[in-house]
N, C-alpha and C. Protein backbone atom coordinates (compact mmCIF):
# COMPACT_ATOMS: atom_id res chain seq x y z
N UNK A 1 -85.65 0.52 18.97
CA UNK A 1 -85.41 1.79 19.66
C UNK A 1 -84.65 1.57 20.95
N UNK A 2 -84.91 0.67 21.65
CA UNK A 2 -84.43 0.23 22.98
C UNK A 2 -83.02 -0.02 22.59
N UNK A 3 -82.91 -1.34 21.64
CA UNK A 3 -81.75 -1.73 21.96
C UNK A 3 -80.59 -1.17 21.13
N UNK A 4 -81.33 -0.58 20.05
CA UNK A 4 -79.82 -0.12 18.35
C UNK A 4 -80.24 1.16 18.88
N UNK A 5 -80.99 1.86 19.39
CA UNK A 5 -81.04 3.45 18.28
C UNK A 5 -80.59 4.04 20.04
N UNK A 6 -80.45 4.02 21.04
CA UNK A 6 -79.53 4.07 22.39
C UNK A 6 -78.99 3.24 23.15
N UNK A 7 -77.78 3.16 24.01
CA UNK A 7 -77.50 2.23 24.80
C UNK A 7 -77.83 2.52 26.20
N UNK A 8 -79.28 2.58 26.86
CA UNK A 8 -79.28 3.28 28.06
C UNK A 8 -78.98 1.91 28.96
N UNK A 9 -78.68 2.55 30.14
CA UNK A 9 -77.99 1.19 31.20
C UNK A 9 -79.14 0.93 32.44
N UNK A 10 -79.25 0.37 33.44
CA UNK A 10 -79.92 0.53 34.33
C UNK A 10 -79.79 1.46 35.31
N UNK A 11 -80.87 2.44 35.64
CA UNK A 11 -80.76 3.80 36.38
C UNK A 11 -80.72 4.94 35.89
N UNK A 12 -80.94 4.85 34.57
CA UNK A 12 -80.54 5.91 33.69
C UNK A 12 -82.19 6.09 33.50
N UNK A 13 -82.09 7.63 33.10
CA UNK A 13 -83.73 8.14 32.13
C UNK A 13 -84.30 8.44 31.03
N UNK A 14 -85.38 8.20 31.19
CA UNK A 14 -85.63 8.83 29.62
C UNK A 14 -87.13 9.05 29.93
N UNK A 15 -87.71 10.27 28.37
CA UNK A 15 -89.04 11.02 29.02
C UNK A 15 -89.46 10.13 26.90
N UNK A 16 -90.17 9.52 27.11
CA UNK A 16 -91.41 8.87 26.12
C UNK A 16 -92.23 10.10 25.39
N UNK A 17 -92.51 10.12 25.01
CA UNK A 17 -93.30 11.30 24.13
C UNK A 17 -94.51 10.55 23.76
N UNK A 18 -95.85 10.26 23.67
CA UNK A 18 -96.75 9.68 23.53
C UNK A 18 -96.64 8.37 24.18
N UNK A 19 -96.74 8.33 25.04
CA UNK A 19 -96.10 7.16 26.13
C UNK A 19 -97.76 6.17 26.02
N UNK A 20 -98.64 7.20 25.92
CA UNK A 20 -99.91 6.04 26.05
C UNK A 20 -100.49 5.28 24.24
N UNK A 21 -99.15 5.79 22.99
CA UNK A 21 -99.34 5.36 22.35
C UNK A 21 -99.27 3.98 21.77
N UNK A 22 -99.51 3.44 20.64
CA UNK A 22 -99.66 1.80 20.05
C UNK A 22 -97.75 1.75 19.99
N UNK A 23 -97.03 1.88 20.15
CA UNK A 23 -95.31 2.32 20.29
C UNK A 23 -95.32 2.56 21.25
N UNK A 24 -95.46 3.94 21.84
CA UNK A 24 -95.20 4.56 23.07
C UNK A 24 -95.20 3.07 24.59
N UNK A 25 -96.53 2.86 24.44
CA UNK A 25 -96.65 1.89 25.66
C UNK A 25 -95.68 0.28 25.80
N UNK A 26 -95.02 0.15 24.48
CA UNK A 26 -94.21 -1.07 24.27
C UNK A 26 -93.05 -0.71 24.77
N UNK A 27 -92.63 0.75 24.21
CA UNK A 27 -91.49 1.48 24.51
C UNK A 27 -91.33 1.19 26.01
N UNK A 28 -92.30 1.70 26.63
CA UNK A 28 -92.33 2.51 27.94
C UNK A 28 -91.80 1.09 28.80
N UNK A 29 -92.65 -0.32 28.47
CA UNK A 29 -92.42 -1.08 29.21
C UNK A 29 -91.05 -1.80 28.86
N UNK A 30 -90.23 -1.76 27.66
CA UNK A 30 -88.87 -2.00 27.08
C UNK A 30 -87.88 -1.48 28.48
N UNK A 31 -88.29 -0.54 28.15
CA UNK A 31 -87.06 0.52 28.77
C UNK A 31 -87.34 0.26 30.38
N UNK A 32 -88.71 0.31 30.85
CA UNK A 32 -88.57 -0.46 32.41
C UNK A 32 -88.16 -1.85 32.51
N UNK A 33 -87.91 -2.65 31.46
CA UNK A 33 -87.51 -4.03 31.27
C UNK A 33 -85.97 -3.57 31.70
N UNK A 34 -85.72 -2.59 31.02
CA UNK A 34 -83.99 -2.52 31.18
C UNK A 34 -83.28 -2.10 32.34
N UNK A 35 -84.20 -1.76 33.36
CA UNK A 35 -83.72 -0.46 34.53
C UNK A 35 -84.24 0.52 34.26
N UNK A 36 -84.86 1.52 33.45
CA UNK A 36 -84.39 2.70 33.11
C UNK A 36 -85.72 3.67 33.68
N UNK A 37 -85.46 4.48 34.51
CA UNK A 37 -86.82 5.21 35.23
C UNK A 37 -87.57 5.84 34.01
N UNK A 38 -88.39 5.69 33.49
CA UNK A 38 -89.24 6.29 32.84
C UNK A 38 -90.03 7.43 33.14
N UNK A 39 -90.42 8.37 32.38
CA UNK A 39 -91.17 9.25 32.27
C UNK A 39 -92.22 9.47 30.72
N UNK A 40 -93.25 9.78 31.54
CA UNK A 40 -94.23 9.61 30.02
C UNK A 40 -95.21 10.54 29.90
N UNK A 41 -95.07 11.47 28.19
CA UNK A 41 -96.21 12.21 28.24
C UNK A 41 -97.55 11.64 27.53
N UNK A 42 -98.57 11.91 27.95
CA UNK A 42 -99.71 11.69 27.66
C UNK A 42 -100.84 12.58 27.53
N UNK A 43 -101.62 12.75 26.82
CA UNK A 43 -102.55 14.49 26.65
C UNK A 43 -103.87 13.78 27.47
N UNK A 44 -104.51 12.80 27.94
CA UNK A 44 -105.73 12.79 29.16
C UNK A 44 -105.37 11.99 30.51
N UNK A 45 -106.19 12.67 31.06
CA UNK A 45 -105.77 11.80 32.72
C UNK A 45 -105.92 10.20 32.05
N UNK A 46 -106.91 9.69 31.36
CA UNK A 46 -107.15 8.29 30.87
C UNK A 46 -105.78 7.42 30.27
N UNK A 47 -105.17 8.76 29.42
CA UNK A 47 -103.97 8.21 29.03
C UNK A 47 -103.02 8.07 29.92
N UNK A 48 -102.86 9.37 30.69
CA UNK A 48 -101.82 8.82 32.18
C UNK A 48 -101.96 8.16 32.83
N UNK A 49 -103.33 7.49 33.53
CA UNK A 49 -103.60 6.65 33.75
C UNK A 49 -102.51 5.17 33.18
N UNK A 50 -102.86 5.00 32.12
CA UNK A 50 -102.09 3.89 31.24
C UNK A 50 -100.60 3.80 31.58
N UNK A 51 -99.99 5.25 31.40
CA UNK A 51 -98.53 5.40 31.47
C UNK A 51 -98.29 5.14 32.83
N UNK A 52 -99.10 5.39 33.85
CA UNK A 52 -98.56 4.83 35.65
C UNK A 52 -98.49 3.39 35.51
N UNK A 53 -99.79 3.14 35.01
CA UNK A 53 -100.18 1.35 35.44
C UNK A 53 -98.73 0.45 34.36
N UNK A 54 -98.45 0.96 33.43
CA UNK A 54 -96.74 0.26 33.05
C UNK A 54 -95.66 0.52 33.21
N UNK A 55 -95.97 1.56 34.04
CA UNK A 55 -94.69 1.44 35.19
C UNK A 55 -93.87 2.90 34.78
N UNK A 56 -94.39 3.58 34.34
CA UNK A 56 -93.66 5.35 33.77
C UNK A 56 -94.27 5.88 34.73
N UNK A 57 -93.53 7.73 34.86
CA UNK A 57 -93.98 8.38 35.36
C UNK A 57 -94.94 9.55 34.41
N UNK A 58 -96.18 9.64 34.90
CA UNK A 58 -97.09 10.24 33.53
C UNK A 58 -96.95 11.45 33.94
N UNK A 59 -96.88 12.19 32.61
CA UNK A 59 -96.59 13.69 32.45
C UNK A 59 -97.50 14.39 31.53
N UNK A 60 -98.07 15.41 31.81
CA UNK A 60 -98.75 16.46 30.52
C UNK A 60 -98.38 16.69 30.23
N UNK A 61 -98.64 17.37 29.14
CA UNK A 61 -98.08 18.12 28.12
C UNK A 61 -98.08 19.55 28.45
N UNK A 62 -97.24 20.44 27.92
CA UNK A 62 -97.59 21.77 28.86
C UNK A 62 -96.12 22.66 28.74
N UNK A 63 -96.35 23.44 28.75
CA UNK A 63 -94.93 24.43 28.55
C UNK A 63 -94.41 24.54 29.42
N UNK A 64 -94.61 23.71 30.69
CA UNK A 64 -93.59 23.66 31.98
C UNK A 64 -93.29 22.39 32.47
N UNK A 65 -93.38 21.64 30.74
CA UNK A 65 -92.56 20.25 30.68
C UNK A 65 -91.30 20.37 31.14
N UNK A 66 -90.38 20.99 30.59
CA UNK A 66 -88.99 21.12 30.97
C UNK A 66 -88.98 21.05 32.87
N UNK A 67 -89.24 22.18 33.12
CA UNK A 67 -89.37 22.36 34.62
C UNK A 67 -89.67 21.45 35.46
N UNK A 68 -90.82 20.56 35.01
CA UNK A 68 -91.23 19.52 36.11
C UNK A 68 -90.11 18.37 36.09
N UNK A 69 -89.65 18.08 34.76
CA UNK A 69 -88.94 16.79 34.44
C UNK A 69 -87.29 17.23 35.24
N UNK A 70 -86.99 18.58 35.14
CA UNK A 70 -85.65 19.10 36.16
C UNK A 70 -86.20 18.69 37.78
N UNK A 71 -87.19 19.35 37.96
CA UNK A 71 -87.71 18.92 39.23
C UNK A 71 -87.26 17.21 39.39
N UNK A 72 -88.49 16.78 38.48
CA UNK A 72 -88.18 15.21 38.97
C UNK A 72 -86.95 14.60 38.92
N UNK A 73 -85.78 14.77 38.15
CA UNK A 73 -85.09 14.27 38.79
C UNK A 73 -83.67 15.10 38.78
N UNK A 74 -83.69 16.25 39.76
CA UNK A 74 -82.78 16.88 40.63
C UNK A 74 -82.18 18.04 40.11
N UNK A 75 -82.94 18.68 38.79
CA UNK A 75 -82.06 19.54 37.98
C UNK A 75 -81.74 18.71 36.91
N UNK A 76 -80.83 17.80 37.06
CA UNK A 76 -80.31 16.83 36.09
C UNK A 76 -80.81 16.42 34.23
N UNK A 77 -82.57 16.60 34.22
CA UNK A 77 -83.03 16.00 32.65
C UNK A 77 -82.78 14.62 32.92
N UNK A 78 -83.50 14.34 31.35
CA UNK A 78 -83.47 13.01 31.19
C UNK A 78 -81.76 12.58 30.44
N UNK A 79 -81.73 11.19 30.19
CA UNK A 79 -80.77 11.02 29.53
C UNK A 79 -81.18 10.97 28.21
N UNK A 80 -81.60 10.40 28.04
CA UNK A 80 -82.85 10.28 26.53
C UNK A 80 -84.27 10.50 26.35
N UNK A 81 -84.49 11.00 25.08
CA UNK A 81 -85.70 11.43 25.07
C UNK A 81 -86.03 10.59 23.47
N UNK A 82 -87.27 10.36 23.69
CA UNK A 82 -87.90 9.18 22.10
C UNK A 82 -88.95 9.96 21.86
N UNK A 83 -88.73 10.80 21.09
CA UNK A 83 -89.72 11.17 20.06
C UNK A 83 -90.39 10.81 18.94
N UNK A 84 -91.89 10.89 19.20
CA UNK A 84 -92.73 10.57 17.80
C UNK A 84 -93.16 11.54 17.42
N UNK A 85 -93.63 12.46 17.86
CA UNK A 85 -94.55 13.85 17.64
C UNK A 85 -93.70 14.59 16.71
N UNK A 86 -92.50 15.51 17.40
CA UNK A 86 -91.95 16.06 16.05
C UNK A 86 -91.59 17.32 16.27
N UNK A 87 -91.72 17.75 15.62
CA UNK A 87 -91.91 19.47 15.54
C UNK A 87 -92.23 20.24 17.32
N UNK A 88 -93.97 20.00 16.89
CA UNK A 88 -94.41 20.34 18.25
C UNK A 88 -93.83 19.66 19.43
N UNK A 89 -93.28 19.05 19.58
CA UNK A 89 -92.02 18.66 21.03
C UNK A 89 -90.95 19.06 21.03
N UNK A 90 -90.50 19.11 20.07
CA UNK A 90 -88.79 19.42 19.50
C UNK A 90 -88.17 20.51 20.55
N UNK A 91 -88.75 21.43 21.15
CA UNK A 91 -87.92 22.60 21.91
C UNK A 91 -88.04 21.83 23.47
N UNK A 92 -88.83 20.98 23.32
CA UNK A 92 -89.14 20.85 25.14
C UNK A 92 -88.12 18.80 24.99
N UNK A 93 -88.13 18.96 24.07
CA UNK A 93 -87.35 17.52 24.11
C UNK A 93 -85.77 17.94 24.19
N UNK A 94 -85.52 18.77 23.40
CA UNK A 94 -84.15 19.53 23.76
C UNK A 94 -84.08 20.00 24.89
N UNK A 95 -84.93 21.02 25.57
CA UNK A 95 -84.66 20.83 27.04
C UNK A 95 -84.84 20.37 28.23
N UNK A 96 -85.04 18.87 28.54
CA UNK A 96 -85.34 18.02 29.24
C UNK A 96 -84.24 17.45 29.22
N UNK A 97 -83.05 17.63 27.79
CA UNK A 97 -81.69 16.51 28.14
C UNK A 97 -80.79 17.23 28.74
N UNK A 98 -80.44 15.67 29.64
CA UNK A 98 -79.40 16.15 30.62
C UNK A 98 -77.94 16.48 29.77
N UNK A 99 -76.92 16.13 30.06
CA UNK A 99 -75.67 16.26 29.29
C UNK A 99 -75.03 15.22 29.25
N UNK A 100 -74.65 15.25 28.03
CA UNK A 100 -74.59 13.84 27.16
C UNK A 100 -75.78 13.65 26.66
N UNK A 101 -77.20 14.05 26.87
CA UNK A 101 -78.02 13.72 26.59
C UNK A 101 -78.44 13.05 25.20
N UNK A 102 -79.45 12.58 25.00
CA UNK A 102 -79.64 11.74 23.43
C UNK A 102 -81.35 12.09 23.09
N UNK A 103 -81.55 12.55 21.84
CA UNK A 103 -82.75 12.98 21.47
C UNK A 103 -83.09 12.07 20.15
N UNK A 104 -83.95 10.85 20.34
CA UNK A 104 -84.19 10.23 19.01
C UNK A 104 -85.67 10.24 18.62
N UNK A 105 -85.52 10.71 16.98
CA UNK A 105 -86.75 10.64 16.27
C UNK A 105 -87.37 9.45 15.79
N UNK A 106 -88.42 9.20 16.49
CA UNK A 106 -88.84 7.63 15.14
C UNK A 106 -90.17 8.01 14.83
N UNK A 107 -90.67 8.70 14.67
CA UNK A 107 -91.77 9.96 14.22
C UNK A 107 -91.71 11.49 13.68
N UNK A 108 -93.08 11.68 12.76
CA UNK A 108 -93.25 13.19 13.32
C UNK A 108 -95.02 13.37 12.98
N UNK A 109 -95.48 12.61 14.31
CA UNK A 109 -97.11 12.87 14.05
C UNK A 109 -97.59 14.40 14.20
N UNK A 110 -96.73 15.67 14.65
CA UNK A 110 -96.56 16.81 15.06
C UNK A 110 -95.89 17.55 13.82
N UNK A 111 -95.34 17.59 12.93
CA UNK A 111 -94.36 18.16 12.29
C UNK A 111 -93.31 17.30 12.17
N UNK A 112 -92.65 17.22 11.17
CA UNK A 112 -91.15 17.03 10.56
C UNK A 112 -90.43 18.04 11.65
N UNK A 113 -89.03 17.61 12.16
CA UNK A 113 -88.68 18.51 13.26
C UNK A 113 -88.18 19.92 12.56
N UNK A 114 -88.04 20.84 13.11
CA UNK A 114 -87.15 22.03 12.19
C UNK A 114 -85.56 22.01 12.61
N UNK A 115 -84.43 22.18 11.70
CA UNK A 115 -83.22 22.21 11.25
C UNK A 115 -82.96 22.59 12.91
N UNK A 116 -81.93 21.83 13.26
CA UNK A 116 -81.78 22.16 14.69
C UNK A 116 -79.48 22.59 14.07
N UNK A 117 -79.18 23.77 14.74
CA UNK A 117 -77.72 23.88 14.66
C UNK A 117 -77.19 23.87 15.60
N UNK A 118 -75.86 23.10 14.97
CA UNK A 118 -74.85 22.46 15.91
C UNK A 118 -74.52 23.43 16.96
N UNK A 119 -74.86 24.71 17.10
CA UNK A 119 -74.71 25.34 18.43
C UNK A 119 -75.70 25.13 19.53
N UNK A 120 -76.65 24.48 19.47
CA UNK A 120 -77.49 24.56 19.88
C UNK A 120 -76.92 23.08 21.13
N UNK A 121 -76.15 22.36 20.62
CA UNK A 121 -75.95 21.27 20.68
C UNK A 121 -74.66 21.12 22.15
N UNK A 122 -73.68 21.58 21.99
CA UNK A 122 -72.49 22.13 22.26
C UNK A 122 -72.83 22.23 24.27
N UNK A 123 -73.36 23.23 24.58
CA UNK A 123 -73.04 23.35 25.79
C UNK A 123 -73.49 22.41 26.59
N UNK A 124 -74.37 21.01 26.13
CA UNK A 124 -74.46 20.09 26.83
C UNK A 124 -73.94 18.60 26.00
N UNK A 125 -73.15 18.89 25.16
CA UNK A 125 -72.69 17.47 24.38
C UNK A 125 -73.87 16.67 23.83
N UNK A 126 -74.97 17.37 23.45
CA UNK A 126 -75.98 16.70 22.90
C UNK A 126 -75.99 15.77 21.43
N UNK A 127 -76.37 14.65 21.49
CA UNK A 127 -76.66 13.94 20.22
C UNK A 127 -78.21 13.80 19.57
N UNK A 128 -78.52 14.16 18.57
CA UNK A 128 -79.67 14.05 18.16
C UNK A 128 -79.73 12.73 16.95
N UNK A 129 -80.89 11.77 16.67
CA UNK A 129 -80.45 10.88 16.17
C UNK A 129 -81.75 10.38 15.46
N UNK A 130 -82.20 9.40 14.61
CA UNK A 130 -83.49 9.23 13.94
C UNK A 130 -83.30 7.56 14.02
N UNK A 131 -84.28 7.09 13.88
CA UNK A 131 -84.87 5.43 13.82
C UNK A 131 -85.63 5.10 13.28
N UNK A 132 -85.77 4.29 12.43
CA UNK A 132 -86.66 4.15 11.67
C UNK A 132 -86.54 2.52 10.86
N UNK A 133 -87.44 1.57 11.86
CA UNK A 133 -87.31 0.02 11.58
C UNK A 133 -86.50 -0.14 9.78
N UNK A 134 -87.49 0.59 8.86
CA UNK A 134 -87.45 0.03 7.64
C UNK A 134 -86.27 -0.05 6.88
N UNK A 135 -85.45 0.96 7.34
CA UNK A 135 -83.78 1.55 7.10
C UNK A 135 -83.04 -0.01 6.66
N UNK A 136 -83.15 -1.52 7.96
CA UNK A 136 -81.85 -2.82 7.66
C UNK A 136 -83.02 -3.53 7.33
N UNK A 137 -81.98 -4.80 6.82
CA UNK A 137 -82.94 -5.34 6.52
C UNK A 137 -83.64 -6.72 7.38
N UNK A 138 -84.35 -6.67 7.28
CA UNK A 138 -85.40 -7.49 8.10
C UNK A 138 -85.01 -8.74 8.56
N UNK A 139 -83.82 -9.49 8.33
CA UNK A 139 -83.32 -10.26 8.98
C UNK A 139 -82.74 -9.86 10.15
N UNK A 140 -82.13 -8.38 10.49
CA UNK A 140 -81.43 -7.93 11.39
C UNK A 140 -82.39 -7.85 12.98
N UNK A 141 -83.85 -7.76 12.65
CA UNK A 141 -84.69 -7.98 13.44
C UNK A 141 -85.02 -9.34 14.00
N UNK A 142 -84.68 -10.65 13.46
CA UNK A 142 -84.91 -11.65 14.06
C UNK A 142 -85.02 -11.99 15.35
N UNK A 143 -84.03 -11.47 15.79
CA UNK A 143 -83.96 -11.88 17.22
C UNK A 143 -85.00 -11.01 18.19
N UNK A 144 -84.79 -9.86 17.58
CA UNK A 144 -86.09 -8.72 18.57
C UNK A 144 -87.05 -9.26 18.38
N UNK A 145 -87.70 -9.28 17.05
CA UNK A 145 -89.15 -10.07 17.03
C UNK A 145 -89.21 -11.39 17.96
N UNK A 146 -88.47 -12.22 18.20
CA UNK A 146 -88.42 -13.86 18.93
C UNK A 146 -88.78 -13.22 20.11
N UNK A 147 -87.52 -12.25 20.33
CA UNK A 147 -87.44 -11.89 21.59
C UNK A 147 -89.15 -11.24 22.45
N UNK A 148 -89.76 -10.77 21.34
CA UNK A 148 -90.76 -9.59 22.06
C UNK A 148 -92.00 -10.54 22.06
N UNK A 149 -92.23 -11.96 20.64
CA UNK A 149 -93.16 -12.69 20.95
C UNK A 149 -93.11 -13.25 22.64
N UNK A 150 -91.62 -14.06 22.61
CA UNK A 150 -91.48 -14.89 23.61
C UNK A 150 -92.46 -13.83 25.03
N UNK A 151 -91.68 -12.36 25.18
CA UNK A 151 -92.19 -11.61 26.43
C UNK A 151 -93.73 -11.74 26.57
N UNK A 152 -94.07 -11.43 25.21
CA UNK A 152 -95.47 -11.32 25.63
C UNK A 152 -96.24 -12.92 25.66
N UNK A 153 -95.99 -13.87 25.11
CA UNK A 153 -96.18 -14.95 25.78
C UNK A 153 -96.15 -15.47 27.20
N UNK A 154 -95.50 -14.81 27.50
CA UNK A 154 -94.49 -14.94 29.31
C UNK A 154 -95.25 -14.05 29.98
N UNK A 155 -96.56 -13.04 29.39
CA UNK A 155 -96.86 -12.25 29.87
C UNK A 155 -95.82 -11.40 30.76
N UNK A 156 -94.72 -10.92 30.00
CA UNK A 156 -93.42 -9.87 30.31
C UNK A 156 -94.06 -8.57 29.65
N UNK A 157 -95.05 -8.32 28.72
CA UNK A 157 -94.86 -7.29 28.01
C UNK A 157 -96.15 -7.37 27.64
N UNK A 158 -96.72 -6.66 27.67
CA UNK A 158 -98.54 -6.12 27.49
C UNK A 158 -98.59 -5.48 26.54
N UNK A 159 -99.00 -5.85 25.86
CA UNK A 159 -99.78 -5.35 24.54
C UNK A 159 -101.24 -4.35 24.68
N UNK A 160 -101.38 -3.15 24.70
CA UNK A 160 -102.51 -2.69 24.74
C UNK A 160 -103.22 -2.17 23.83
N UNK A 161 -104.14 -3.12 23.35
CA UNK A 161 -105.16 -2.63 22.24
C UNK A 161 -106.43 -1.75 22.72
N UNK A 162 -106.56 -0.93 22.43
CA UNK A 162 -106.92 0.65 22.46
C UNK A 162 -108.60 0.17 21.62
N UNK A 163 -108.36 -0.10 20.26
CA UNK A 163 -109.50 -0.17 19.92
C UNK A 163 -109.39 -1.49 18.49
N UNK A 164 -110.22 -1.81 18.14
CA UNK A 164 -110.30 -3.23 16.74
C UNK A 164 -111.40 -2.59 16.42
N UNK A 165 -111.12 -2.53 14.80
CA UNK A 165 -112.52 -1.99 13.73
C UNK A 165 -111.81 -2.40 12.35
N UNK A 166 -113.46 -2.98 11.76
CA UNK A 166 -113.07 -3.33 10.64
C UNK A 166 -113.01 -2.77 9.78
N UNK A 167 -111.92 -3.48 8.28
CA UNK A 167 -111.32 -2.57 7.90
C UNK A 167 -111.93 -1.40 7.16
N UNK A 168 -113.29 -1.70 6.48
CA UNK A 168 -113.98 -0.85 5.83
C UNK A 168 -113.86 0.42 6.34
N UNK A 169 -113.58 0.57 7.72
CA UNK A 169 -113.36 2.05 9.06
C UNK A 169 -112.24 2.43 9.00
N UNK A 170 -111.28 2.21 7.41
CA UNK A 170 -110.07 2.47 8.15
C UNK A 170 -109.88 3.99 8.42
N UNK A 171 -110.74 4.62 7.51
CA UNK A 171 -111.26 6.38 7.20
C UNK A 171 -111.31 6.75 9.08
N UNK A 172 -112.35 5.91 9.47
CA UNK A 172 -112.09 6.71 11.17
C UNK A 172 -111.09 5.82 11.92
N UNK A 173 -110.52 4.82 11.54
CA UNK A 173 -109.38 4.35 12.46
C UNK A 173 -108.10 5.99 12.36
N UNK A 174 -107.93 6.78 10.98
CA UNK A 174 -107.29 7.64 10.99
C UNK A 174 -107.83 8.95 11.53
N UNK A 175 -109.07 9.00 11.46
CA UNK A 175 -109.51 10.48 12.25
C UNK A 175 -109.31 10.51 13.40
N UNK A 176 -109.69 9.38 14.15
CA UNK A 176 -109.20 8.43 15.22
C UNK A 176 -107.47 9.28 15.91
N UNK A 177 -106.76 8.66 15.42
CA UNK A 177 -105.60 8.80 14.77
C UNK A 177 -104.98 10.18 14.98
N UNK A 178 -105.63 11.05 13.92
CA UNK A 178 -105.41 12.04 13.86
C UNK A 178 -105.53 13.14 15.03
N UNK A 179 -107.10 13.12 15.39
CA UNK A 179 -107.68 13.68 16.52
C UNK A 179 -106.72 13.42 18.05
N UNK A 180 -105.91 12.17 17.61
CA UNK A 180 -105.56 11.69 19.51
C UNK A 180 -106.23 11.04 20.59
N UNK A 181 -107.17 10.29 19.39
CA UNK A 181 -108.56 9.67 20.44
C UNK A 181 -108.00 8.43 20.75
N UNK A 182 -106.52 7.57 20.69
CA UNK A 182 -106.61 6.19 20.65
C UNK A 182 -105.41 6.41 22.11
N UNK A 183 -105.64 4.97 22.43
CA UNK A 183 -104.73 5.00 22.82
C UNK A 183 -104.46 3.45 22.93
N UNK A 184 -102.85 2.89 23.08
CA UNK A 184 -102.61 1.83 22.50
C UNK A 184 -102.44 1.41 21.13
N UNK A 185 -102.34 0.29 20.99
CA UNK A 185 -102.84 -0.36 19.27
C UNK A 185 -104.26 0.13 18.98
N UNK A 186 -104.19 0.75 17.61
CA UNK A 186 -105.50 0.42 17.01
C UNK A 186 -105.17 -0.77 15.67
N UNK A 187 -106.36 -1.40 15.69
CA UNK A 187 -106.35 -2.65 14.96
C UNK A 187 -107.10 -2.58 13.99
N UNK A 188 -106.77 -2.93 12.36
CA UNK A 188 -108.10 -3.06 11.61
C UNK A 188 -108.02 -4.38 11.60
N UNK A 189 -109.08 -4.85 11.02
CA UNK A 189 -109.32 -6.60 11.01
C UNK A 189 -110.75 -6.34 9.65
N UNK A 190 -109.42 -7.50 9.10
CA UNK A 190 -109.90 -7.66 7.81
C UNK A 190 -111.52 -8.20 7.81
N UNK A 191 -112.44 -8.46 7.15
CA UNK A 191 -113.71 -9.46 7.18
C UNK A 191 -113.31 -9.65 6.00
N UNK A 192 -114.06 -11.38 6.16
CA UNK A 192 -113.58 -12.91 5.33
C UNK A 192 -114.94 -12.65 4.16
């Protein structure tokens, strides 16, 4: 997501969409790896919590998303926005981008997004775009994977596991899941 699916530079923004998620929080710290001021939504103070301490700015959720994120930085929007949710973000992720802006899907825990038209697009040069690891093939990742062990070896990149249950649980690892109770990795672990 960081490095193929945008080219953001240092100084540039972008607003995370589940920022305190098992993705979201890898994301969040990628993109502060690169320069890039972050912004992050999260649905409990516990989860914003998470999104300050790696270095984003934590945001609710709330129908005066747009507004605060103009506030924060000057009128302007983000430059990019990374969506997992879907649907239910889709109008407030469109208006948070600045111009030129970039809107990418690598989710839809919210809805499949709805048919967005090219007018919609136009008065700010918007690109909308999708990601999705499984698309090349798995050699094309080599180097990211080296790359993301090495960080977190180096302690560059924090891994936050949220919760480990075995696998027999995988039934509530998804209610879990579903509900919005996790935050971070959730882990099943097999028993021998």
């Amino acid at each position: 997501l960081v490095h193929y699916a945008t080219s953001l530079r240092p100084g540039q923004t972008a607003l995370v969409h589940a920022a305190a998620g098992g993705v979201g929080t890898l994301l969040v710290q990628l993109l502060r790896h690169r320069g890039v001021q972050v912004f992050g939504t999260a649905s409990t103070t516990a989860k914003q919590d998470l999104v300050r301490e790696l270095g984003a700015i934590p945001l609710a959720y709330g129908d005066d998303l747009p507004e605060r994120i103009r506030a924060a930085t000057g009128d302007r929007g983000v430059d990019a926005v990374f969506d997992s949710v879907g649907r239910a973000t889709q109008a407030q992720s469109l208006a948070v981008l600045a111009l030129y802006g970039h809107l990418v899907y690598f989710g839809n825990a919210g809805g499949s997004p709805a048919p967005i038209h090219a007018d919609e697009l136009y008065p700010r040069n918007l690109r909308i775009s999708s990601f999705w690891l499984a698309a090349d093939r798995p050699e094309r990742w080599d180097t990211a994977r080296r790359e993301l062990q090495e960080w977190v070896a180096a302690g560059q990149l924090r891994v936050t596991v949220g919760l480990a249950l075995p696998l027999a649980d995988a039934a509530e690892a998804h209610r879990r899941l579903e509900q919005r109770r996790t935050q971070g990795k959730l882990i099943l672990l097999p028993v021998a």
